[in-house]
C-alpha atoms as a PDB file:
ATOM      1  CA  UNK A   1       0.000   0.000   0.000  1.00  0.00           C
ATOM      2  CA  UNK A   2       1.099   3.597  -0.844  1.00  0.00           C
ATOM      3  CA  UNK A   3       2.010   5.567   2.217  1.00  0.00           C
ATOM      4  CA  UNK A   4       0.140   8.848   2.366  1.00  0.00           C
ATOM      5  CA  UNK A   5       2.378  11.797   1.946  1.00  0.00           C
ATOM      6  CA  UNK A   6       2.221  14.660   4.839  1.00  0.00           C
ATOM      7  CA  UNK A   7       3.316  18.339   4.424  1.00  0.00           C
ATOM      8  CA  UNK A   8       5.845  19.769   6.807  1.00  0.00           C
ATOM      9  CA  UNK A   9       6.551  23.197   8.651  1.00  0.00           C
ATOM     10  CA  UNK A  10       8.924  25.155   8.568  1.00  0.00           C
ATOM     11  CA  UNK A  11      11.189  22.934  10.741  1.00  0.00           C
ATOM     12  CA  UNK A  12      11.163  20.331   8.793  1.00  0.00           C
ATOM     13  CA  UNK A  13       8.508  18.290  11.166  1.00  0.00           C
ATOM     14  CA  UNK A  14       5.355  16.710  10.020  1.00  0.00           C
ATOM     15  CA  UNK A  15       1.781  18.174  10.470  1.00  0.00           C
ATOM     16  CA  UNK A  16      -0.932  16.915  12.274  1.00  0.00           C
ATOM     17  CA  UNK A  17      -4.042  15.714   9.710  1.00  0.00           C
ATOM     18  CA  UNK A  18      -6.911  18.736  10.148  1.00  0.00           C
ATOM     19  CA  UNK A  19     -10.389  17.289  10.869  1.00  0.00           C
ATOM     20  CA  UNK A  20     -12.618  17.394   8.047  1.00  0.00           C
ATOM     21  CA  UNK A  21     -14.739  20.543   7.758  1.00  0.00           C
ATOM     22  CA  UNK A  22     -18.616  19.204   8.667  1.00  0.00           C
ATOM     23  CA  UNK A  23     -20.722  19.683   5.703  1.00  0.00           C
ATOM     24  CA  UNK A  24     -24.031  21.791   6.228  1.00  0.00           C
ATOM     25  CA  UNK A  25     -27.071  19.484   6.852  1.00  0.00           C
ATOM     26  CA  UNK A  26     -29.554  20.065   3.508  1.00  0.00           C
ATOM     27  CA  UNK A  27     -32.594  22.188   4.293  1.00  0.00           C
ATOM     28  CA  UNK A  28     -35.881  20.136   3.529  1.00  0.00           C
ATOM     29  CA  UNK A  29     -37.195  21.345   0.028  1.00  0.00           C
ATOM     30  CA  UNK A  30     -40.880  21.894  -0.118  1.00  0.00           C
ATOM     31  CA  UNK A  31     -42.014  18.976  -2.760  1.00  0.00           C
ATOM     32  CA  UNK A  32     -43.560  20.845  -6.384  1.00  0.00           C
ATOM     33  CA  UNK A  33     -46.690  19.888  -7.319  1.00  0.00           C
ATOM     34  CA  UNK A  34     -46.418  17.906 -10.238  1.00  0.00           C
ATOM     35  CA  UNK A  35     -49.200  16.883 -12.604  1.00  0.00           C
ATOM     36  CA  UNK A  36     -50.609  13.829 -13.361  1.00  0.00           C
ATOM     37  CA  UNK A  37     -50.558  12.578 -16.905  1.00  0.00           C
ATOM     38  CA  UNK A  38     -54.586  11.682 -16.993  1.00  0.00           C
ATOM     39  CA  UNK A  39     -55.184   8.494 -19.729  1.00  0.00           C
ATOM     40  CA  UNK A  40     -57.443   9.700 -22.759  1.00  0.00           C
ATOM     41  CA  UNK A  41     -60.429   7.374 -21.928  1.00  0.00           C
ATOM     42  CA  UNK A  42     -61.555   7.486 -25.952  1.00  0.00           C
ATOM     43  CA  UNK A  43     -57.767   5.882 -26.621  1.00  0.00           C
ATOM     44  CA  UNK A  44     -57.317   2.382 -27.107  1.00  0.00           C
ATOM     45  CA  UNK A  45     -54.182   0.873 -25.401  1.00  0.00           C
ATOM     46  CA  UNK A  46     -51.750   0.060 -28.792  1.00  0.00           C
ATOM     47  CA  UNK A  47     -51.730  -3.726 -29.359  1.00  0.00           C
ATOM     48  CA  UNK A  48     -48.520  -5.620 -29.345  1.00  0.00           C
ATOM     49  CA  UNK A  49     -46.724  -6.643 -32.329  1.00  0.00           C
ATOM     50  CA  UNK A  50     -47.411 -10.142 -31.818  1.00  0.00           C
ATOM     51  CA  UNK A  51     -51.138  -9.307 -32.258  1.00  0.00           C
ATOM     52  CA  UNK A  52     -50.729  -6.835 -35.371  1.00  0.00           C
ATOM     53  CA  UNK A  53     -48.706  -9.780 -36.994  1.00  0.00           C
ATOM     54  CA  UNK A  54     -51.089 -12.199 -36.406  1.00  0.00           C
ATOM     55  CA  UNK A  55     -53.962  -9.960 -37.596  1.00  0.00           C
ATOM     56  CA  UNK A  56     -51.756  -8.633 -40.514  1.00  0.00           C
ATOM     57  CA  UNK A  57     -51.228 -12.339 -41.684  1.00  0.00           C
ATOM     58  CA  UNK A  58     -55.224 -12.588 -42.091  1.00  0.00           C
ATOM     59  CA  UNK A  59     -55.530  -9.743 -43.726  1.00  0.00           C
ATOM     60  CA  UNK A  60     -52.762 -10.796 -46.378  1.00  0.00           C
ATOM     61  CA  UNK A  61     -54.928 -14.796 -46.521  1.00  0.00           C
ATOM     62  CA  UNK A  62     -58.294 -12.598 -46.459  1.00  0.00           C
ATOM     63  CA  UNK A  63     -56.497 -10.873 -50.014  1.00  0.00           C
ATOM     64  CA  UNK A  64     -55.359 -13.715 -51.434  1.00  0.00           C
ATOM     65  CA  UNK A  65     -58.095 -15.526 -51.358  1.00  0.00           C
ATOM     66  CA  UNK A  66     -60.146 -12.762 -52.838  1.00  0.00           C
ATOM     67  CA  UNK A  67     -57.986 -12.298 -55.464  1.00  0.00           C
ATOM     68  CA  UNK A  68     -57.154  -8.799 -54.430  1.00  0.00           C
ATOM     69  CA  UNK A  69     -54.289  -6.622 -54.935  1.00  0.00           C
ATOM     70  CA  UNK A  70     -51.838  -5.482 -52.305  1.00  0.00           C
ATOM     71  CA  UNK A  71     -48.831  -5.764 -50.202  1.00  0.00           C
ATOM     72  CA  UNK A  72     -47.881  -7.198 -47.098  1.00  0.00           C
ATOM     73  CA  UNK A  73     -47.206  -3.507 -45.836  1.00  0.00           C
ATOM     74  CA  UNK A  74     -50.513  -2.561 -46.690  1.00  0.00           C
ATOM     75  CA  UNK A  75     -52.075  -5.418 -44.716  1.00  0.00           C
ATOM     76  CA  UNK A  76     -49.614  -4.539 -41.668  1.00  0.00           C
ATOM     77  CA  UNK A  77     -51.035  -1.092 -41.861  1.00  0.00           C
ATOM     78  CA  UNK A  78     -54.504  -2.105 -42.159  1.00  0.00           C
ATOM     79  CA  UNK A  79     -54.071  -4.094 -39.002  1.00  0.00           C
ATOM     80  CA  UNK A  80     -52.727  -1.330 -37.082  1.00  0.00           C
ATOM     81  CA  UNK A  81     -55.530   0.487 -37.860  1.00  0.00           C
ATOM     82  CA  UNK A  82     -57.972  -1.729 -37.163  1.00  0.00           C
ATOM     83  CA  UNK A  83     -56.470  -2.618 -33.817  1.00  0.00           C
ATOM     84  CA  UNK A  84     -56.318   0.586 -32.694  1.00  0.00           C
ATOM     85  CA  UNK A  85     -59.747   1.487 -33.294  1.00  0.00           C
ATOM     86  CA  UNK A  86     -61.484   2.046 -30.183  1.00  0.00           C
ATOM     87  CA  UNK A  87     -65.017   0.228 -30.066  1.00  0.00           C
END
């Protein structure tokens, strides 16, 4: 271990370590009001991937088997939408 070097006087002696200076105790802060982020009740909690996949992938069978055109981002999109739809 590294021994701590000490400053010396004048003579040549070592000096005593000074206690610490005591650190002012914190003052209690009065707490701000903060406000509440309130849920819009007329907005549907957004689905999880899982479930827009899943509905996306009927969509895209729904298509085919209609014979209609489109694209798997199109059927992804008209999932989300669907999904997030409040009812």
């Amino acid at each position: 271990m590294a021994a701590k070097k000490t400053a010396k006087t004048a003579e040549g002696s070592a000096e005593t370590p000074k206690p610490a200076a005591k650190k002012a105790a914190k003052k209690p802060t009065a707490k701000k009001a903060t406000a509440k982020k309130v849920a819009n009740p007329s907005a549907a909690p957004k689905p999880s991937i899982d479930i827009i996949a899943r509905a996306a992938y009927l969509n895209y069978r729904r298509r085919v088997e209609q014979g209609l055109p489109g694209d798997p981002h199109g059927d992804w999109l008209e999932a989300e939408e669907k999904l997030s739809r409040p009812d």
